[in-house]
N, C-alpha and C. Protein backbone atom coordinates (compact mmCIF):
# COMPACT_ATOMS: atom_id res chain seq x y z
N UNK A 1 -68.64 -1.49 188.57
CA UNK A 1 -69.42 -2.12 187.52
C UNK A 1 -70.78 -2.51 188.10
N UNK A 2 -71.81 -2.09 187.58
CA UNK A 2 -73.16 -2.65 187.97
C UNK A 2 -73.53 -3.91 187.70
N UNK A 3 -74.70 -4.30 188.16
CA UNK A 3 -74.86 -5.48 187.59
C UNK A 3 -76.16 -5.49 186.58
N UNK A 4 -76.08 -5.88 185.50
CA UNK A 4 -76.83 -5.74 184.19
C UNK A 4 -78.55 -6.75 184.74
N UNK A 5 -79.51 -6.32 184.04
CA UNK A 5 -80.60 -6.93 184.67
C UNK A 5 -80.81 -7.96 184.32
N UNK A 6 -80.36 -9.00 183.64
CA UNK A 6 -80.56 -9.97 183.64
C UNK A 6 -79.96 -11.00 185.03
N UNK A 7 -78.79 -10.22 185.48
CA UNK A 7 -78.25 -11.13 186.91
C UNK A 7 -79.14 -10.16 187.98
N UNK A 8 -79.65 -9.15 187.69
CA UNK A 8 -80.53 -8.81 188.92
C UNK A 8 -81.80 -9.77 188.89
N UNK A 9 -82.32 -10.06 187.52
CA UNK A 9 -83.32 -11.21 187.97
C UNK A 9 -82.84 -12.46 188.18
N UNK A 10 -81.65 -12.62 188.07
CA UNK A 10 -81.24 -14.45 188.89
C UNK A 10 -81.05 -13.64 190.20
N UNK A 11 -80.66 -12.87 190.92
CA UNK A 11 -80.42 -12.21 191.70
C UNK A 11 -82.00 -12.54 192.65
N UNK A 12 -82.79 -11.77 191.87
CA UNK A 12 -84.32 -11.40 192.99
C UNK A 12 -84.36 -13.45 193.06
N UNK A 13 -84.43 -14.12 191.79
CA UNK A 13 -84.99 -15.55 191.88
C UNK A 13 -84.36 -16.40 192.77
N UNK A 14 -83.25 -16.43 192.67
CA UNK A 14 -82.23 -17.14 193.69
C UNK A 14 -82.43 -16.67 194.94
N UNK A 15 -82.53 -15.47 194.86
CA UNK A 15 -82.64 -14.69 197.08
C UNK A 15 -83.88 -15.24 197.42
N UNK A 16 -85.22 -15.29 196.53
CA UNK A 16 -86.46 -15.77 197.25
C UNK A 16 -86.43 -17.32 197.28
N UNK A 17 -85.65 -17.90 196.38
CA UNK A 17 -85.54 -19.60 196.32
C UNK A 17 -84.87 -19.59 197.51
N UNK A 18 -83.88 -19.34 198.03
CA UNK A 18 -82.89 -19.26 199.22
C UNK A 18 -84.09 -18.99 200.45
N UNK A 19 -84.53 -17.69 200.54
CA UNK A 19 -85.17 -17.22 201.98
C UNK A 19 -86.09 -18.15 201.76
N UNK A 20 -86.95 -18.99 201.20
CA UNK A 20 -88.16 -19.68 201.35
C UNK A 20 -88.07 -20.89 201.34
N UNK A 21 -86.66 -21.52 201.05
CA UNK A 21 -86.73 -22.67 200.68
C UNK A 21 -85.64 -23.18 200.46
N UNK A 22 -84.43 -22.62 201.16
CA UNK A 22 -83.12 -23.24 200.70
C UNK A 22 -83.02 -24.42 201.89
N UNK A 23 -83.35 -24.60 202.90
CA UNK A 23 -83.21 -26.16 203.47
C UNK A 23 -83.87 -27.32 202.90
N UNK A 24 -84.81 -27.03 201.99
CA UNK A 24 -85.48 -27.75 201.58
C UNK A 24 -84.80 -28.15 200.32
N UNK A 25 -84.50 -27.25 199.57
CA UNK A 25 -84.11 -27.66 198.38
C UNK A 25 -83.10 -27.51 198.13
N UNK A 26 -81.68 -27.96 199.38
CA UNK A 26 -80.60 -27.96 199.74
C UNK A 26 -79.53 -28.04 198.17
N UNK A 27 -80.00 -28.66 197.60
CA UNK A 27 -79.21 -28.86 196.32
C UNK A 27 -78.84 -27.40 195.46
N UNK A 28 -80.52 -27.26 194.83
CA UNK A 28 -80.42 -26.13 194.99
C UNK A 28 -79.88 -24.88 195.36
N UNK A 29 -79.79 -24.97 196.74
CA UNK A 29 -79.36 -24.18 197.68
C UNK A 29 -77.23 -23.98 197.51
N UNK A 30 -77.01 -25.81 196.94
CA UNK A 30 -75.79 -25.47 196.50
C UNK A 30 -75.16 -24.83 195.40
N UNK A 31 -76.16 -24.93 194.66
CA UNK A 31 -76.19 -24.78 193.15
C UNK A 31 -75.83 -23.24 192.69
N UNK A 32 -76.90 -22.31 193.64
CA UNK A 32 -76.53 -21.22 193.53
C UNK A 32 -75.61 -20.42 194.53
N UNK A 33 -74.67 -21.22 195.26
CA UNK A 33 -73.81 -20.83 195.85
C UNK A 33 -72.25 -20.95 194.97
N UNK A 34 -72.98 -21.82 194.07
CA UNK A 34 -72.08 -22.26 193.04
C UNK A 34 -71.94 -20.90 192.04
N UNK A 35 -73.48 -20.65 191.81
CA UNK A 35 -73.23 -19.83 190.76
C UNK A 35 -72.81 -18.23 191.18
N UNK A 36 -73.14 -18.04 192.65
CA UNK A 36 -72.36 -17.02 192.87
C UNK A 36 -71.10 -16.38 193.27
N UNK A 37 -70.70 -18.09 193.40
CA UNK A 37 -68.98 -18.37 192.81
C UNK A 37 -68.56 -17.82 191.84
N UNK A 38 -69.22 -18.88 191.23
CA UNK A 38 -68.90 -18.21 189.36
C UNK A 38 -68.96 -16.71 188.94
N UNK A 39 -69.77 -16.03 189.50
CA UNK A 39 -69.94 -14.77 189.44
C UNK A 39 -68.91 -13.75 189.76
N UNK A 40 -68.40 -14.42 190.88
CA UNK A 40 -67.14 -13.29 191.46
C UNK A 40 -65.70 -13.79 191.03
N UNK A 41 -65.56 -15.25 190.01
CA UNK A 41 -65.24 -16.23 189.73
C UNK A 41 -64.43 -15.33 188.35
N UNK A 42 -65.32 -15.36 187.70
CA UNK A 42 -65.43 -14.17 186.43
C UNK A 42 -65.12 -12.78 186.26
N UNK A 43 -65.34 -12.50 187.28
CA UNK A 43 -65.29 -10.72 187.56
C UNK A 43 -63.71 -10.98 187.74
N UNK A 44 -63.09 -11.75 188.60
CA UNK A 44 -61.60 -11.72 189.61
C UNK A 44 -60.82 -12.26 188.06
N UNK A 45 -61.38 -12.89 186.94
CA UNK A 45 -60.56 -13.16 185.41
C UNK A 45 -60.87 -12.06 184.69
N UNK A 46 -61.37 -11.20 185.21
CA UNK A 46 -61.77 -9.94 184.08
C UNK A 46 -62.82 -9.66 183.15
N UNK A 47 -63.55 -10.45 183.09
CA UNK A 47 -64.77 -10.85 182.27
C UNK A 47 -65.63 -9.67 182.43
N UNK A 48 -66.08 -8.50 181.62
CA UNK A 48 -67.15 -7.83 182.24
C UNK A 48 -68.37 -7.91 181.13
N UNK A 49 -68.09 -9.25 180.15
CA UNK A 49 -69.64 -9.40 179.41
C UNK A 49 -70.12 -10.08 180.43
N UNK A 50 -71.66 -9.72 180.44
CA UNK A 50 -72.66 -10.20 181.28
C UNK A 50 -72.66 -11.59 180.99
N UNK A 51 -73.16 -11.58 179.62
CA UNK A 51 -73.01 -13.43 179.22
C UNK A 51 -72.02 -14.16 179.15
N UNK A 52 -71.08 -13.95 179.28
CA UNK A 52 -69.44 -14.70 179.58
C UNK A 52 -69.69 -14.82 181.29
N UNK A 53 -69.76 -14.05 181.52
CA UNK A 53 -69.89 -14.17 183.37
C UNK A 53 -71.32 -15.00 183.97
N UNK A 54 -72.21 -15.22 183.19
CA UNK A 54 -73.56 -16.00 183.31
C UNK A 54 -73.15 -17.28 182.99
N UNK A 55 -72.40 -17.49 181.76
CA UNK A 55 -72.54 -18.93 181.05
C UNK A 55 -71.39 -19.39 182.40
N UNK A 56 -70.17 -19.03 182.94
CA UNK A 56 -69.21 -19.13 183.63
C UNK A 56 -69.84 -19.57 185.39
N UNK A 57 -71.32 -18.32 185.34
CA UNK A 57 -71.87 -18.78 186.43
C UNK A 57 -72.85 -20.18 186.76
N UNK A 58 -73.71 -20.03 185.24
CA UNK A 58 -74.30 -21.21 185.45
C UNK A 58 -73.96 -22.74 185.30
N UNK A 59 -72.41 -22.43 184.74
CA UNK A 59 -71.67 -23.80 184.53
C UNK A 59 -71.40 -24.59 186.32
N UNK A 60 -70.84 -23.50 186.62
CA UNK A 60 -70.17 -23.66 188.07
C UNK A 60 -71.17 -23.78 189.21
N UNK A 61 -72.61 -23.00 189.02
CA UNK A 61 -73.80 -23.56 189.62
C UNK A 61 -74.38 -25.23 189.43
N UNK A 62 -74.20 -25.53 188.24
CA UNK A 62 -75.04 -26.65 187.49
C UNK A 62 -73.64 -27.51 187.81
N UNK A 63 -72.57 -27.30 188.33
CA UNK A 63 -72.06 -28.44 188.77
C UNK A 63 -71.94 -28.80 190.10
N UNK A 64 -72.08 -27.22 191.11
CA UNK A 64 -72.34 -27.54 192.21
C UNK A 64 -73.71 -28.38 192.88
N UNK A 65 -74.80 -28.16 191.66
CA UNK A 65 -76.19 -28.94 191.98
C UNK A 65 -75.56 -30.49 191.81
N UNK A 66 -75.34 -31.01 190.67
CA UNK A 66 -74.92 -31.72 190.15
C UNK A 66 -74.01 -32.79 191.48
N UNK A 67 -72.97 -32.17 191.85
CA UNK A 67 -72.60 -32.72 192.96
C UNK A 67 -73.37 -32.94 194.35
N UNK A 68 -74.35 -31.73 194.79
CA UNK A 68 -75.19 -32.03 195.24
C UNK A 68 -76.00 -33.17 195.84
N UNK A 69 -76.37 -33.46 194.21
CA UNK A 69 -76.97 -34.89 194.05
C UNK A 69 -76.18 -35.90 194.43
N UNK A 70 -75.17 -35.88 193.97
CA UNK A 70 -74.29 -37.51 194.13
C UNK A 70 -73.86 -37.35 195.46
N UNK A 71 -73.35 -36.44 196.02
CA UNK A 71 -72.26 -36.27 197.24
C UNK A 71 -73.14 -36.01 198.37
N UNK A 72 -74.49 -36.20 198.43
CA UNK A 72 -75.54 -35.25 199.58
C UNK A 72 -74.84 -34.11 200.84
N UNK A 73 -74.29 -35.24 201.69
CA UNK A 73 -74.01 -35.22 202.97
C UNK A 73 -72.61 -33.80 203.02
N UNK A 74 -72.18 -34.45 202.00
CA UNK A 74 -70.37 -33.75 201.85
C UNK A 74 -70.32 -32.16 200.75
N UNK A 75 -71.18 -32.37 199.85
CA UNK A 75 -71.31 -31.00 198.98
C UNK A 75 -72.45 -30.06 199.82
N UNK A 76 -73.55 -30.69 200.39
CA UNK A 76 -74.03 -29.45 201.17
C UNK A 76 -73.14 -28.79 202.75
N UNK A 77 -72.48 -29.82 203.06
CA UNK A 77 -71.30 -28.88 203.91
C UNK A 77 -70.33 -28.06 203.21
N UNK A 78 -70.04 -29.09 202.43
CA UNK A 78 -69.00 -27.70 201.46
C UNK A 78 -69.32 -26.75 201.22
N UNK A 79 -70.37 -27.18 200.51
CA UNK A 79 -70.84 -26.16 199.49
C UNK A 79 -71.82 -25.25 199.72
N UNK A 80 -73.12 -25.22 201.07
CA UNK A 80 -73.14 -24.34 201.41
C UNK A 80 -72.44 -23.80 202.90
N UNK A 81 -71.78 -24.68 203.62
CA UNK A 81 -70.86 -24.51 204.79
C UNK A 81 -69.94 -23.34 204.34
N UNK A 82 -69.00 -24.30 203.87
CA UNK A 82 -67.57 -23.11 203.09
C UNK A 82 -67.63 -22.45 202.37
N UNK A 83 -68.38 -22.71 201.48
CA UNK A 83 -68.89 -21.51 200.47
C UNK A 83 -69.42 -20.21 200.37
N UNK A 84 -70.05 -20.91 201.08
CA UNK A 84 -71.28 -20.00 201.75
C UNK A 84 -70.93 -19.27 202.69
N UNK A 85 -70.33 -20.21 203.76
CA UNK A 85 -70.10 -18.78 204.63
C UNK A 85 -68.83 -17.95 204.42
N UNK A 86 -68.36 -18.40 203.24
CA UNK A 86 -66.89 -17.87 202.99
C UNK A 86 -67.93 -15.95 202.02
N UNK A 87 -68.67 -16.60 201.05
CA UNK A 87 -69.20 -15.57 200.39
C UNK A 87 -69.79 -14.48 201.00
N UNK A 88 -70.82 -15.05 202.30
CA UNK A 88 -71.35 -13.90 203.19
C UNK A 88 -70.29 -13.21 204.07
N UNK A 89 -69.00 -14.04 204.69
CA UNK A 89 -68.07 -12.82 205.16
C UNK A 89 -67.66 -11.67 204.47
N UNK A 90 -67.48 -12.56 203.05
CA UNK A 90 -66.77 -11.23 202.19
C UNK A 90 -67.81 -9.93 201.83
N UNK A 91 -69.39 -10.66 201.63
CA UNK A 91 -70.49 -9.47 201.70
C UNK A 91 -70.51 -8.91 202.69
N UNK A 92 -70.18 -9.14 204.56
CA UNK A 92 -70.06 -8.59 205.14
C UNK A 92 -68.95 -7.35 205.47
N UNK A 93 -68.36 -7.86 204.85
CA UNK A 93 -66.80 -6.90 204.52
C UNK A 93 -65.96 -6.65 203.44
N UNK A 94 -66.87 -5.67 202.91
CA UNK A 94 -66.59 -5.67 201.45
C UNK A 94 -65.59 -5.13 201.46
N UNK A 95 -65.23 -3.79 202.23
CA UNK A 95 -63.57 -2.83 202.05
C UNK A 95 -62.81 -3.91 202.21
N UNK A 96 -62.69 -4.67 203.22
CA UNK A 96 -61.30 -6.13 203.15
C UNK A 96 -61.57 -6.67 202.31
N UNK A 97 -62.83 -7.39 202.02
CA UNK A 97 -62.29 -8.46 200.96
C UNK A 97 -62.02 -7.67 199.50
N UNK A 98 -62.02 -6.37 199.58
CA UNK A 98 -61.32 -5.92 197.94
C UNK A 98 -59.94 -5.99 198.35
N UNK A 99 -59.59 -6.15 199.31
CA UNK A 99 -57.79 -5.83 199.18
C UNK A 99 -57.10 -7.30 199.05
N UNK A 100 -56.31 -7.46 198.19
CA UNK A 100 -55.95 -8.79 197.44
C UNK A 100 -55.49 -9.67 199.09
N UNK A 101 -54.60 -8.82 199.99
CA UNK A 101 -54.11 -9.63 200.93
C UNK A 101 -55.13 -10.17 201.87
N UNK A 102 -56.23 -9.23 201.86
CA UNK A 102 -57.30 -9.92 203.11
C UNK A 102 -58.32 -10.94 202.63
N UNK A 103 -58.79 -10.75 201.20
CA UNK A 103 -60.06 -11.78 200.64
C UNK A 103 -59.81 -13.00 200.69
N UNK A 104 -58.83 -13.71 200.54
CA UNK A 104 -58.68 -14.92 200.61
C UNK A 104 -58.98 -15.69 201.90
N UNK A 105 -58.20 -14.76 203.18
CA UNK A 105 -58.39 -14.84 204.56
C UNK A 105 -59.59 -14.86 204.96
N UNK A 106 -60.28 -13.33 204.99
CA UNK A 106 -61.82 -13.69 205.19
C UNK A 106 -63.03 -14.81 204.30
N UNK A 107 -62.84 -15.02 202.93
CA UNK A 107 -63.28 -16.28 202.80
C UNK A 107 -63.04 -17.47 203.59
N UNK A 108 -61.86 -17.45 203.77
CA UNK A 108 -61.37 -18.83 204.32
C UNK A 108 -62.09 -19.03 205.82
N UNK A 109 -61.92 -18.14 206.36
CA UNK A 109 -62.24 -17.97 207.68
C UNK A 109 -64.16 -17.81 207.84
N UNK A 110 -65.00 -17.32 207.38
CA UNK A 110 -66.12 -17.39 207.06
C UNK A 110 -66.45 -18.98 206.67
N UNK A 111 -66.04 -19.46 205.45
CA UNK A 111 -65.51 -20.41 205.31
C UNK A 111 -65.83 -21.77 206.48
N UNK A 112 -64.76 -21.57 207.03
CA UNK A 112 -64.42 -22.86 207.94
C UNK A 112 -65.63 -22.93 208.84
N UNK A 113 -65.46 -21.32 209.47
CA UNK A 113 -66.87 -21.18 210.39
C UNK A 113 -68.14 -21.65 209.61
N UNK A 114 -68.63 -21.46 208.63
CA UNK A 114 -69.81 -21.82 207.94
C UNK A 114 -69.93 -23.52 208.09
N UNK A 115 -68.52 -24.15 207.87
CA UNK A 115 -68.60 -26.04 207.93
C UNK A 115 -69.02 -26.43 208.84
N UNK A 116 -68.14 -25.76 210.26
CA UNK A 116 -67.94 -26.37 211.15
C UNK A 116 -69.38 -26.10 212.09
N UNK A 117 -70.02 -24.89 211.32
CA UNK A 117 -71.20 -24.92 211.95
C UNK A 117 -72.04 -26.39 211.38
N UNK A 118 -72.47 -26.08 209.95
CA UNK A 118 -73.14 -27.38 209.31
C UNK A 118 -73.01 -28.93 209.86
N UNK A 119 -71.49 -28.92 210.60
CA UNK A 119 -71.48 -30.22 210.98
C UNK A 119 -72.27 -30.13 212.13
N UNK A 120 -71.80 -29.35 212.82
CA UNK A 120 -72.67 -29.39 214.69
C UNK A 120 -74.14 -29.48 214.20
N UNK A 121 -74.36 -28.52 213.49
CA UNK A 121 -76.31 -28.10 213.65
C UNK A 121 -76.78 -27.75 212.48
N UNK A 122 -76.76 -29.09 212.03
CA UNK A 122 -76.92 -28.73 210.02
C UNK A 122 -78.59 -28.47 209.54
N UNK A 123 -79.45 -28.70 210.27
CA UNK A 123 -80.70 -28.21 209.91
C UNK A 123 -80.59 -26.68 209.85
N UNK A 124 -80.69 -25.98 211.21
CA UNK A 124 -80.53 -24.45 211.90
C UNK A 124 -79.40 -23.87 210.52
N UNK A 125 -78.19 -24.91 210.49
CA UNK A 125 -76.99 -23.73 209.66
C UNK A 125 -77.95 -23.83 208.27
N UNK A 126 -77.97 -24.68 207.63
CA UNK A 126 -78.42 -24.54 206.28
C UNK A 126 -79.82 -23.72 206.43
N UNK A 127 -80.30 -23.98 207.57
CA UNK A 127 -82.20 -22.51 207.19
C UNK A 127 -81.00 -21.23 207.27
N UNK A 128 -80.08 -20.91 208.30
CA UNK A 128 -79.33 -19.55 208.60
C UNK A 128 -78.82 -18.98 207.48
N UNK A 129 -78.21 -19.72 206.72
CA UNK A 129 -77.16 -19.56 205.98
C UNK A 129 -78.12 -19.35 204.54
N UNK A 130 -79.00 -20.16 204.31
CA UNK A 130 -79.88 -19.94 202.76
C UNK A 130 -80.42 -18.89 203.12
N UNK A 131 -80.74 -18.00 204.44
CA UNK A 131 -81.65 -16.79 204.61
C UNK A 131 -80.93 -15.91 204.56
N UNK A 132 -80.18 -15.93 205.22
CA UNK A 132 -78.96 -14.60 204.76
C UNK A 132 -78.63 -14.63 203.53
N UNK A 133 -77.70 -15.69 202.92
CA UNK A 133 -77.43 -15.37 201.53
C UNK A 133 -78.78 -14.84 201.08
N UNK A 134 -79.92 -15.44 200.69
CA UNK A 134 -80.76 -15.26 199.90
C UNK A 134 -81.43 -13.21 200.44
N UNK A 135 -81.41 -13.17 201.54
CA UNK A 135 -81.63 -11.58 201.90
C UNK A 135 -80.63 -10.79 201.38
N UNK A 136 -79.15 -11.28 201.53
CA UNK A 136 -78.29 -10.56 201.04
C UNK A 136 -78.31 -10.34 198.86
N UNK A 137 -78.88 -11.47 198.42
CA UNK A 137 -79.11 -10.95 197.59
C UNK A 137 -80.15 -10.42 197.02
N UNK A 138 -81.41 -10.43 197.83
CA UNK A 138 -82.15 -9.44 197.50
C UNK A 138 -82.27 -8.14 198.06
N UNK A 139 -81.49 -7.63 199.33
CA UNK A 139 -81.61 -6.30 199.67
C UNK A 139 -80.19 -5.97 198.51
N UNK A 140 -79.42 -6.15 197.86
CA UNK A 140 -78.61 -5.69 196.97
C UNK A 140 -79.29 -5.39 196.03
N UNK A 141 -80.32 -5.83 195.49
CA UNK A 141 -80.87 -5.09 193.97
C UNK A 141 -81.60 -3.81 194.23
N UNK A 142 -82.11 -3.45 195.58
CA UNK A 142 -82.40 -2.19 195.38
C UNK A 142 -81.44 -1.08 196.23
N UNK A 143 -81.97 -0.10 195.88
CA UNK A 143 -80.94 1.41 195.19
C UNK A 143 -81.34 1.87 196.77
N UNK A 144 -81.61 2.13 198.03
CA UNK A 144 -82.75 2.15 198.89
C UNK A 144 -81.33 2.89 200.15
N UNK A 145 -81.99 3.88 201.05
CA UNK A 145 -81.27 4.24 202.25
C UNK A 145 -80.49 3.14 202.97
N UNK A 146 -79.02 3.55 203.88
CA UNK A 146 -78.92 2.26 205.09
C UNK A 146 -80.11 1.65 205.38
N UNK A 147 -80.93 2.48 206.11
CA UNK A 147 -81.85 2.24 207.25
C UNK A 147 -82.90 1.23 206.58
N UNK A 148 -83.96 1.73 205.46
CA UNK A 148 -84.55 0.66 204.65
C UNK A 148 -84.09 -0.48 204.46
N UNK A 149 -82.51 -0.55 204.14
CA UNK A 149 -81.80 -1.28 203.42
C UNK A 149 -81.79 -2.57 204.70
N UNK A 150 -81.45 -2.18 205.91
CA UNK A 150 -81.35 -2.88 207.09
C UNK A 150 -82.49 -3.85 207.34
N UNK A 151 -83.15 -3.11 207.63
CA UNK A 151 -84.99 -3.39 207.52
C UNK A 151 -85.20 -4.29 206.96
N UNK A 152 -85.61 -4.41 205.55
CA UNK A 152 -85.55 -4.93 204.29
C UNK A 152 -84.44 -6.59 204.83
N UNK A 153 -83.24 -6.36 204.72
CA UNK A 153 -81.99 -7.27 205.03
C UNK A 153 -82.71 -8.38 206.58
N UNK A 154 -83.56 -7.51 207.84
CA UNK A 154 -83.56 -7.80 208.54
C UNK A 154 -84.69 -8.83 208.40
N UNK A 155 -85.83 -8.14 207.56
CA UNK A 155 -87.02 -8.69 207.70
C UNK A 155 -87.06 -9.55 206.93
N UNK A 156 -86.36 -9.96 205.41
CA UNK A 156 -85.90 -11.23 204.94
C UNK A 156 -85.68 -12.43 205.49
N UNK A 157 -84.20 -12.14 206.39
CA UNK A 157 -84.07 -13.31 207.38
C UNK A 157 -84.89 -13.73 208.12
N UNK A 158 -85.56 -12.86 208.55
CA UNK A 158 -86.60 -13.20 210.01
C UNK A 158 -87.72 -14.33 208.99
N UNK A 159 -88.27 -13.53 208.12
CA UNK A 159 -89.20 -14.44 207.32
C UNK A 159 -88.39 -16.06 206.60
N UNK A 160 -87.23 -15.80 206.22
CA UNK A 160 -87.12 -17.20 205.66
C UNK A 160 -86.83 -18.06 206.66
N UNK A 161 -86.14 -17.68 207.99
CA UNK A 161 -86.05 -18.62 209.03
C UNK A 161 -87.37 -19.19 209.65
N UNK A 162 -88.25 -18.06 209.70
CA UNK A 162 -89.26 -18.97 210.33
C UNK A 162 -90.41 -19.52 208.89
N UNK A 163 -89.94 -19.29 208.17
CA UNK A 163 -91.02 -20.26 206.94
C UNK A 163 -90.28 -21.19 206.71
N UNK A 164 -88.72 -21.49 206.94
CA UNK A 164 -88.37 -23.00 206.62
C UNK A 164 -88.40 -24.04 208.13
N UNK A 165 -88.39 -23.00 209.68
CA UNK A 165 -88.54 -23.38 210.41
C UNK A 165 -89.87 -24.70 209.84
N UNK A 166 -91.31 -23.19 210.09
CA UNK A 166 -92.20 -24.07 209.96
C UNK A 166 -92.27 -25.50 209.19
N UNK A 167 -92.19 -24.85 207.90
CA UNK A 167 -91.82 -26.34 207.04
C UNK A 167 -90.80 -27.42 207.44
N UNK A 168 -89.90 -27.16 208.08
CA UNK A 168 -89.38 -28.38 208.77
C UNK A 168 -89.96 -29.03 209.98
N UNK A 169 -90.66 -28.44 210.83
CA UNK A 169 -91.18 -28.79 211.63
C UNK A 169 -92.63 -29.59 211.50
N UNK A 170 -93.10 -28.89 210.07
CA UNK A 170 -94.43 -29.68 209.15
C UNK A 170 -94.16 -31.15 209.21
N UNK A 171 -92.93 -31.21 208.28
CA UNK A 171 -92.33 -32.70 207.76
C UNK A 171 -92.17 -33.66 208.91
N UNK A 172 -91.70 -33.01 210.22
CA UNK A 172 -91.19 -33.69 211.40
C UNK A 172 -92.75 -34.21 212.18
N UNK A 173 -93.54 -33.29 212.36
CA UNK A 173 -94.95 -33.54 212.43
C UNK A 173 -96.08 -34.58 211.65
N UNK A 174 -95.42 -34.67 210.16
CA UNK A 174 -96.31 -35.77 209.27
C UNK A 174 -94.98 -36.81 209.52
N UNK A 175 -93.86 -36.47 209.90
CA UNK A 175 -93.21 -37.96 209.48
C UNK A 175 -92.59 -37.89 208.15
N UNK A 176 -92.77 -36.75 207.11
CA UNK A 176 -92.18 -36.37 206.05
C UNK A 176 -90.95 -36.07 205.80
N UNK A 177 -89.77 -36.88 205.52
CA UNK A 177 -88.44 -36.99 205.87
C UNK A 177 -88.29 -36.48 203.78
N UNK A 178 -87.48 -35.64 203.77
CA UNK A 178 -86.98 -35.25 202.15
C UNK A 178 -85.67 -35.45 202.15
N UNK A 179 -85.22 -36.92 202.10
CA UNK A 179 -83.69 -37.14 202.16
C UNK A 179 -82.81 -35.92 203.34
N UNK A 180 -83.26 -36.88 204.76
CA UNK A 180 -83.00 -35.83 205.65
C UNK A 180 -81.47 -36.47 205.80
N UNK A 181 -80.91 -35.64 205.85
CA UNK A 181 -79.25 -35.76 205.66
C UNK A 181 -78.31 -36.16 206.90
């Protein structure tokens, strides 16, 4: 099943909100980890209207922001820790995670690793983790060779790590603290 263009443009919007700016706007950053919950959330109940699988995504996004807010400290480990790194294992391994016995495992395990990073080195995990997701969903919308495709995947990360680097290092330089966690 493809994905219809209206989730390719939450798709391109969310990957550049992520590579440019997901430490910053950590909530955010949960929000659409939420909604790309919801996304695979929907697909795994059978849903293949676009707008049944949107309204399903943006519910489950808009509550992961939502918690966000209230929970700071505890929903951005969750939520982009476990979540997050549960979602990028399974993008990393897509033949396992289609087979019913392994997806659960490799989430889980992505997963834990994604928390347990956030707890040790939660600045570094949350820039790592919003740049990958966010590359991973923008080298998916185009149609493009491995090799481009790599490229593209590679040169994403490289750019959102060091543009949230900088910007964190801005804030640390003025003294500009944004509910540093």
């Amino acid at each position: 099943m493809g994905k219809g263009s209206v989730m390719v443009i939450f798709d391109l919007i969310f990957g550049f909100l992520l590579v440019l700016a997901g430490r910053n706007l950590f909530w955010i950053c949960v929000g659409i980890v939420g909604f790309l919950i919801g996304v695979q959330f929907a697909a795994s109940l059978g849903y293949s209207n676009e707008w049944m699988t949107l309204l399903i995504a943006v519910a489950l996004g808009l509550l992961g922001a939502l918690l966000a807010i209230s929970f700071e400290w505890c929903m951005v480990v969750f939520g982009v820790g476990f979540l997050g790194g549960g979602y990028l294992l399974m993008s990393v391994f897509p033949p396992m995670a289609g087979q019913e016995t392994y997806s659960w495992l490799i989430f889980v395990v992505g997963g834990i690793v994604g928390m347990c990073l956030m707890v040790i080195f939660f600045d570094w995990t949350l820039i790592t983790i919003s740049s990958l997701l966010g590359a991973t969903l923008i080298v998916n919308i185009f149609h493009v060779t491995e090799g481009v495709r790599e490229f593209l995947f590679i040169g994403c990360v490289v750019i959102g790590i060091l543009v949230q680097y900088l910007m964190l290092r801005d804030m640390d330089d003025h003294g500009c603290h944004l509910r540093r966690i």
